[in-house]
N, C-alpha and C. Protein backbone atom coordinates (compact mmCIF):
# COMPACT_ATOMS: atom_id res chain seq x y z
N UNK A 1 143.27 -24.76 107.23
CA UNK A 1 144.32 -25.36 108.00
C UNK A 1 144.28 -24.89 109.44
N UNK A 2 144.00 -23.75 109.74
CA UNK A 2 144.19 -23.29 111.13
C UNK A 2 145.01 -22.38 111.46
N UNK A 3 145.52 -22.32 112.77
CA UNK A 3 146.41 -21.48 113.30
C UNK A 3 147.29 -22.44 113.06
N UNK A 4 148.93 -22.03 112.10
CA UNK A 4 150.05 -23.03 112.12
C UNK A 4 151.07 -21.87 113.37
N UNK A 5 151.36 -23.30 114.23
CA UNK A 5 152.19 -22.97 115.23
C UNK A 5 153.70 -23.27 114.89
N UNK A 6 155.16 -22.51 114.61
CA UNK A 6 156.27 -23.56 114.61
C UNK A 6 156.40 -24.06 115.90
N UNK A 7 157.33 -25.26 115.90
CA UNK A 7 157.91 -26.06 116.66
C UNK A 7 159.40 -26.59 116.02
N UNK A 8 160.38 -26.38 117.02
CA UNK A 8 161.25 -26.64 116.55
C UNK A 8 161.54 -28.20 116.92
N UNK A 9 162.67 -28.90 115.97
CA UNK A 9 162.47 -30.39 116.39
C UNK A 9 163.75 -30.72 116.33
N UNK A 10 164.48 -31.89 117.32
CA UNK A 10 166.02 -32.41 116.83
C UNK A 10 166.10 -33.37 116.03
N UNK A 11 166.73 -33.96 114.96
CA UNK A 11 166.52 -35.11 114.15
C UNK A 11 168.00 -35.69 114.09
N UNK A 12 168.23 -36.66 113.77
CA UNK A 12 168.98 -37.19 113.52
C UNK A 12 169.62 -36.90 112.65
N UNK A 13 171.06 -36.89 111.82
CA UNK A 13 171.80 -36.05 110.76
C UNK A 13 170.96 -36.71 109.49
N UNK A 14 170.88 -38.08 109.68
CA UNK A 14 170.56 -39.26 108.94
C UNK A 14 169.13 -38.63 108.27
N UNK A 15 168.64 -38.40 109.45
CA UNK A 15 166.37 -38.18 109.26
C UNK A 15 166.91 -36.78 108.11
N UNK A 16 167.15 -35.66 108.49
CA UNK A 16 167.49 -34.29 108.32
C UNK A 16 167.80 -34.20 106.94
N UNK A 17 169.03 -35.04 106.59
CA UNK A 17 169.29 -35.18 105.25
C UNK A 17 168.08 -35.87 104.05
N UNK A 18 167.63 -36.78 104.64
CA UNK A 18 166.29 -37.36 104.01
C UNK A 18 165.60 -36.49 103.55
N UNK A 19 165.28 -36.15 104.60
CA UNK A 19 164.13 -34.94 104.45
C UNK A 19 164.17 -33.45 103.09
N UNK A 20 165.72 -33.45 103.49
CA UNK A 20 166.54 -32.11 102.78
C UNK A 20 166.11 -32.68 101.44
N UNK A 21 166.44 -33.97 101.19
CA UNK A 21 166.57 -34.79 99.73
C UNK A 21 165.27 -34.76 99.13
N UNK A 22 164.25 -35.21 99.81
CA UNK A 22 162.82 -34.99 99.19
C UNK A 22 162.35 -33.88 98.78
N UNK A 23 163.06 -32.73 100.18
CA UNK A 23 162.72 -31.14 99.16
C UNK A 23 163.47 -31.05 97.86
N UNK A 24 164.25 -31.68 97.92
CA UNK A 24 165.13 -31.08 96.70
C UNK A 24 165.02 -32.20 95.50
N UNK A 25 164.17 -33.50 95.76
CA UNK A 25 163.84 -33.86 94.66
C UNK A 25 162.45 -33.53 94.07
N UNK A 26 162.15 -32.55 94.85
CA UNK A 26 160.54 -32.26 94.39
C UNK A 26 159.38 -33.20 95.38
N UNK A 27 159.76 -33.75 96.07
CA UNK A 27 158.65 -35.16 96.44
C UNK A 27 157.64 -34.02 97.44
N UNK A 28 158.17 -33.53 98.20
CA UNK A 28 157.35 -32.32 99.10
C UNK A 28 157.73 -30.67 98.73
N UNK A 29 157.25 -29.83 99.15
CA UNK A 29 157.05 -28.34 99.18
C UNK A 29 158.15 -27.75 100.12
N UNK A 30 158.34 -28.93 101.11
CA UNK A 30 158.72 -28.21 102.65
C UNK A 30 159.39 -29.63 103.56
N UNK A 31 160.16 -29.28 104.64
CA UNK A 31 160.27 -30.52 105.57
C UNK A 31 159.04 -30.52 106.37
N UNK A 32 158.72 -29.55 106.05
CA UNK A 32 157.19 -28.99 107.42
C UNK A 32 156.03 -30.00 106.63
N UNK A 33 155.79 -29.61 105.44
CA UNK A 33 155.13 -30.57 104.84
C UNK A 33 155.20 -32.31 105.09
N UNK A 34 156.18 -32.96 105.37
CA UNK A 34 156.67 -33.97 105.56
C UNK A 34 156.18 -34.21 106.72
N UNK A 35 156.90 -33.61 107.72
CA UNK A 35 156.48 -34.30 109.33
C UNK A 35 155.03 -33.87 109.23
N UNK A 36 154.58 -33.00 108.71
CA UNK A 36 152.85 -32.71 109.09
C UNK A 36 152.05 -33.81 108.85
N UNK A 37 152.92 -34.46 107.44
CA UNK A 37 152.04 -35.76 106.45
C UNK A 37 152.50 -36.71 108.10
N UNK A 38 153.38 -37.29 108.09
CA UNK A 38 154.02 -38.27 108.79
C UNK A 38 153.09 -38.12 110.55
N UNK A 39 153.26 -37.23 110.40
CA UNK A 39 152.35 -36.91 112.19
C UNK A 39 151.02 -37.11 112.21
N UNK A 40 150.09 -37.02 111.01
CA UNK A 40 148.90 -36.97 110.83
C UNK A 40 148.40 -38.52 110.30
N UNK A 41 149.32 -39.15 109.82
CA UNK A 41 149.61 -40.66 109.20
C UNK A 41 149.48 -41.48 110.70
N UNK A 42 150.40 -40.97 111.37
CA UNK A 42 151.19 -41.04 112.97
C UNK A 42 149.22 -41.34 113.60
N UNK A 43 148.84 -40.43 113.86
CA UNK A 43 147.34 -39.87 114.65
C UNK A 43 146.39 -40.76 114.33
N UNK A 44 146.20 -40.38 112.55
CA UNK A 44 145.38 -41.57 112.60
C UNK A 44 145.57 -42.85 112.53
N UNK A 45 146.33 -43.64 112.24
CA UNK A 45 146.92 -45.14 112.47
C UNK A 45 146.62 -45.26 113.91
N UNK A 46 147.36 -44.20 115.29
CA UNK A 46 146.69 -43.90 116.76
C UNK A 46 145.62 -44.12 116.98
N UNK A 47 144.35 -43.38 116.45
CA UNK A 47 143.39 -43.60 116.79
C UNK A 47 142.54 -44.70 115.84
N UNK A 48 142.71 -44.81 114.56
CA UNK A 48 142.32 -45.92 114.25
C UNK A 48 142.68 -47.56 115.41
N UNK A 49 143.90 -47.59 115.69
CA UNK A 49 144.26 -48.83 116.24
C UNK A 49 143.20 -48.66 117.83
N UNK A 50 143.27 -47.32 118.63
CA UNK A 50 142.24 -47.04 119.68
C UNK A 50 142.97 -47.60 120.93
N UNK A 51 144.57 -47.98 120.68
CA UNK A 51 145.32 -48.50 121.70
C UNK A 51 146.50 -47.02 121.77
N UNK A 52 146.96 -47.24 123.62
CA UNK A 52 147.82 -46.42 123.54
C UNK A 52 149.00 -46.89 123.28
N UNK A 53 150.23 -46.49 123.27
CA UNK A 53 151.25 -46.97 123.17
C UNK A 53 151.82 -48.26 123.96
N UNK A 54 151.87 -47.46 125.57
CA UNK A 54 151.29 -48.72 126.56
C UNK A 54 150.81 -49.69 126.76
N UNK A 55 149.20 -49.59 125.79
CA UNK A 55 148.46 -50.87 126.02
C UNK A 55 149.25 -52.08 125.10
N UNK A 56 149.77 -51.35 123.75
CA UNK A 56 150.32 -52.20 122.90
C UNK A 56 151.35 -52.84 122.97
N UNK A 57 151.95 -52.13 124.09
CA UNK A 57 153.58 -53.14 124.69
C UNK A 57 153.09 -54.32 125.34
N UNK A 58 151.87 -54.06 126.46
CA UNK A 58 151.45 -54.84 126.82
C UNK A 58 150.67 -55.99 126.17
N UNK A 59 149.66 -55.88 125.03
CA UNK A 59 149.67 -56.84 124.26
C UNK A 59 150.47 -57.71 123.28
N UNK A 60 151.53 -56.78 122.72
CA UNK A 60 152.96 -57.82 122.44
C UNK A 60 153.36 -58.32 123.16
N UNK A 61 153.56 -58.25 124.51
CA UNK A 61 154.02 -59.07 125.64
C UNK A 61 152.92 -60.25 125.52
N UNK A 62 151.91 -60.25 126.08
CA UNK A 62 151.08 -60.93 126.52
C UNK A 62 151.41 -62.10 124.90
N UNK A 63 151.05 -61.48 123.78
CA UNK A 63 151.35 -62.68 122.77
C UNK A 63 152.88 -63.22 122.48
N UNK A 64 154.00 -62.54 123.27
CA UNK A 64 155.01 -63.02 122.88
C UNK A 64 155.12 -64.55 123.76
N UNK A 65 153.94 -64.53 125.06
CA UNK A 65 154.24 -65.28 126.34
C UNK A 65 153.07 -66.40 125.77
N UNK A 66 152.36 -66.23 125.08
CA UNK A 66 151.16 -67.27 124.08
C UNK A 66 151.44 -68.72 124.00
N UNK A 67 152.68 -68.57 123.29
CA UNK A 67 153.21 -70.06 122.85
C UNK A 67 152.94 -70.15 121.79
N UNK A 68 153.38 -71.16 121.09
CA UNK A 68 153.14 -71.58 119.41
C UNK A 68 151.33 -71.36 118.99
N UNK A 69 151.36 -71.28 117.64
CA UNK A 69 150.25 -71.26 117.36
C UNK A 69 149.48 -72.42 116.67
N UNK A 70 148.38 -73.06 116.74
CA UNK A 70 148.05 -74.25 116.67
C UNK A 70 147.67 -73.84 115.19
N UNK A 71 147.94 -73.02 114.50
CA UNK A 71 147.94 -73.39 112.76
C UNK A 71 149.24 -73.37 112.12
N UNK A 72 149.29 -73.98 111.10
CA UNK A 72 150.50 -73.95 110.44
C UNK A 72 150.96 -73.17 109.43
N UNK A 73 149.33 -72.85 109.06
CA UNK A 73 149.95 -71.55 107.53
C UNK A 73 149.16 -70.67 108.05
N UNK A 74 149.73 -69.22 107.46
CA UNK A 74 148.52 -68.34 107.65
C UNK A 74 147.16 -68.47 107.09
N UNK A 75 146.88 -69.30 105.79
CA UNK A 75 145.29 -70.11 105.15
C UNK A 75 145.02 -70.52 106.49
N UNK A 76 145.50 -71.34 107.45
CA UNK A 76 144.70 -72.10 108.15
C UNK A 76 144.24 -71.15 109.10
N UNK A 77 144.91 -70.44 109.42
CA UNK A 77 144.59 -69.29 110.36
C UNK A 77 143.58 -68.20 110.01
N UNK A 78 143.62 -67.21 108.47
CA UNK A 78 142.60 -66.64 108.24
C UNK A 78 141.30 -67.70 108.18
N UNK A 79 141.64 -69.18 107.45
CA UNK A 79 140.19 -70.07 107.93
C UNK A 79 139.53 -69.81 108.94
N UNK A 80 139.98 -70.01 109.93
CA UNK A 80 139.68 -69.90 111.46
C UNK A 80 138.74 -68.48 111.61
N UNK A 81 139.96 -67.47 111.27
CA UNK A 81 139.02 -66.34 111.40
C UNK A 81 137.92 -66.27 110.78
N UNK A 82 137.24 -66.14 109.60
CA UNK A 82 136.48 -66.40 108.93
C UNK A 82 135.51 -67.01 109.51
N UNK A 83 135.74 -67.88 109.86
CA UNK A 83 134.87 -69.00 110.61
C UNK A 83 134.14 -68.23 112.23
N UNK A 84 135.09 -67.76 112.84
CA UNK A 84 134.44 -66.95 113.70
C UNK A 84 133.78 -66.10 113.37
N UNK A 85 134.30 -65.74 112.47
CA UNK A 85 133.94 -64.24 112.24
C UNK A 85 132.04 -64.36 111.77
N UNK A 86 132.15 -65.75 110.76
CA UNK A 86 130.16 -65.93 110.47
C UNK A 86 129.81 -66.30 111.10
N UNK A 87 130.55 -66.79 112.77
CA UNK A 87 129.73 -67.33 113.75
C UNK A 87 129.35 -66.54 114.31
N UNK A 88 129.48 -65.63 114.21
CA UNK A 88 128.84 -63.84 114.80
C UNK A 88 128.28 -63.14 114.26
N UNK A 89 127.98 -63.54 113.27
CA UNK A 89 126.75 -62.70 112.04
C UNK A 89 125.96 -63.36 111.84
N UNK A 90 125.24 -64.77 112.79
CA UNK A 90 123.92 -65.10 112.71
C UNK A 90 122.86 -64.99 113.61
């Protein structure tokens, strides 16, 4: 694991109690356990996606300003993808 550093954190009464509840139903060891899972869940989803927070406001913007979408179901739409997608693997 490493060097574990504390950090203290403010939560909401709401988050706090959650948390309290999972220790005490057995689901985790610790609240420390929890945010460690949740922060590391947090990181990689981060770097998997490879966007910062920033960039991603900015691309919800940019598609909120798009306009309708010229398919009607999501089938017609993964079609589409698909379709690009083997037009790039020949």
């Amino acid at each position: 694991m490493g060097i574990v550093e504390k950090v203290t954190v403010s939560l909401p009464q709401e988050t706090a109690e959650f948390l309290r509840s999972e220790v005490e139903n057995g689901s985790y060891a610790s609240p420390s356990d929890i945010v460690g899972e949740a922060v590391q869940e947090w990181k990689e989803r981060r770097d998997l996606l490879g966007y910062s927070p920033k960039e991603l406001n900015i691309l919800v913007s940019e598609a909120e300003g798009s306009g309708s979408s010229p398919f009607a179901t999501m089938d017609e739409l993964k079609a589409e993808a698909r379709r690009l997608y083997l037009s790039t693997q020949r």
